[in-house]
C-alpha atoms as a PDB file:
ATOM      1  CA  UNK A   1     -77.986 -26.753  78.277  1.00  0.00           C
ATOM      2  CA  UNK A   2     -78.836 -28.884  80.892  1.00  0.00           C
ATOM      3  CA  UNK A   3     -76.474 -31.746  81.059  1.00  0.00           C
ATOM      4  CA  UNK A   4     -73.256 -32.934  78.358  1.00  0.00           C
ATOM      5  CA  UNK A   5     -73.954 -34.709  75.508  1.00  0.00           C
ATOM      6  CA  UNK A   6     -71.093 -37.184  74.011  1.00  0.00           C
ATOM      7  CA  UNK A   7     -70.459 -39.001  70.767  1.00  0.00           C
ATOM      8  CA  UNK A   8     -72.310 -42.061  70.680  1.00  0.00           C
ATOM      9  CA  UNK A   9     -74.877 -40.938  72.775  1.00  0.00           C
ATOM     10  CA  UNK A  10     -78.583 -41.786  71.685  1.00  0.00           C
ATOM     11  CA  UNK A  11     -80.918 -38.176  71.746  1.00  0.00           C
ATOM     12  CA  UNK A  12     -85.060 -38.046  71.843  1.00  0.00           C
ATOM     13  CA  UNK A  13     -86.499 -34.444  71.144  1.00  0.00           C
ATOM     14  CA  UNK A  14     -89.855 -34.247  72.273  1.00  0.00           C
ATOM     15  CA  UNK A  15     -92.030 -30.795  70.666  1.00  0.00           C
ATOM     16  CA  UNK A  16     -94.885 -29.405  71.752  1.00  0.00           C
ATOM     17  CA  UNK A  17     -96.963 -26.603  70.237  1.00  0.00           C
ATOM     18  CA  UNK A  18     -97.551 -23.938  72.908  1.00  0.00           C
ATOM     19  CA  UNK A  19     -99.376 -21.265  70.721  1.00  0.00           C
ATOM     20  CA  UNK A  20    -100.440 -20.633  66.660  1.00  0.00           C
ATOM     21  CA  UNK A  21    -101.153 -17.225  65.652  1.00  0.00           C
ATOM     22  CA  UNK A  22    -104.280 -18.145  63.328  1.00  0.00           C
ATOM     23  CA  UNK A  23    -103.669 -14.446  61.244  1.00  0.00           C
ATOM     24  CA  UNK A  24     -99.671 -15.523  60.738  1.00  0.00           C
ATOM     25  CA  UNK A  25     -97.546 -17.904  59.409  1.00  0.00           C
ATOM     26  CA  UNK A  26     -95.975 -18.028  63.385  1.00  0.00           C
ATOM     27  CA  UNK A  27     -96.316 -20.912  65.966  1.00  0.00           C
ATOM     28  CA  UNK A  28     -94.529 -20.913  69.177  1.00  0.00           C
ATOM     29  CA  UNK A  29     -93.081 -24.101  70.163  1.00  0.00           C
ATOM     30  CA  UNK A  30     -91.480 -25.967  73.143  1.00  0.00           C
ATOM     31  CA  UNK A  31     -88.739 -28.967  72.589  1.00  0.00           C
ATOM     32  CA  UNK A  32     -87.413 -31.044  75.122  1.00  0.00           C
ATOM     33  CA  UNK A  33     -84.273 -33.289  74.790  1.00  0.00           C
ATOM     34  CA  UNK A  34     -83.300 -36.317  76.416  1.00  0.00           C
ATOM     35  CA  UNK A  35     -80.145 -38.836  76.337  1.00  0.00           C
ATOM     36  CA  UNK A  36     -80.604 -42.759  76.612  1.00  0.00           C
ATOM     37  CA  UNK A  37     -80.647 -42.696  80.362  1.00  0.00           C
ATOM     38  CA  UNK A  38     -83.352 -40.621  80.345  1.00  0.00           C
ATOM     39  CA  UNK A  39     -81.664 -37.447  81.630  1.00  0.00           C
ATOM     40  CA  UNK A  40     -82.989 -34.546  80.374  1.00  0.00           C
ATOM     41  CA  UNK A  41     -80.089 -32.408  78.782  1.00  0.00           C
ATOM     42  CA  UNK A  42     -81.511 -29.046  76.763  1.00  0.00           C
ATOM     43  CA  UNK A  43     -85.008 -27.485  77.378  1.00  0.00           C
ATOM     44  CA  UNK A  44     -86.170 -24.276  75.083  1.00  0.00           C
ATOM     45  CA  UNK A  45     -88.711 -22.652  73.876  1.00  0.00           C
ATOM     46  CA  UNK A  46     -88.781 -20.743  70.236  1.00  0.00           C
ATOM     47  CA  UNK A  47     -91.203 -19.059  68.009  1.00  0.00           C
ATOM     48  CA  UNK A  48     -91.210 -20.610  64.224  1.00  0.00           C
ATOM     49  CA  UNK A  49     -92.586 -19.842  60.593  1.00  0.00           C
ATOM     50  CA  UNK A  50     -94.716 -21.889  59.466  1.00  0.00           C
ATOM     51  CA  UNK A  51     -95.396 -23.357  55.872  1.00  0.00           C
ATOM     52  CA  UNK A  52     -99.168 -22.660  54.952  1.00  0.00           C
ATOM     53  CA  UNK A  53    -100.390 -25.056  51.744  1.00  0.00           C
ATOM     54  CA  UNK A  54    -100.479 -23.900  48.261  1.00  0.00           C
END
C-alpha cells in the first residue's frame, strides 16, 4: 500500500496485461490504483487464470 484509503473516498484501478502464456490458461497482470486526487495508493502485480471459451 502506498497511501490510506477512507470511506467515501472515490478509487480508479487501472490493469494492464504484462504477459499471456499462449499454452495456459495464465496471464500476468499489473493494476494500479488511484484516489480522487489523483494520488496513487496500491501498485501490484499478480499472475491470473484465465477463462478460455467453450
Amino acid at each position: 500500500y502506498l497511501a490510506p484509503t477512507y470511506l467515501g473516498d472515490t478509487l480508479t484501478a487501472e490493469v494492464e496485461v504484462l504477459a499471456l502464456k499462449p499454452d495456459k490458461p495464465v496471464c500476468q497482470l499489473r493494476a494500479t490504483i488511484t484516489n480522487q486526487d489523483g494520488t496513487q495508493v496500491l501498485e501490484g502485480e499478480c499472475w491470473t487464470y484465465t477463462l478460455r471459451p467453450g
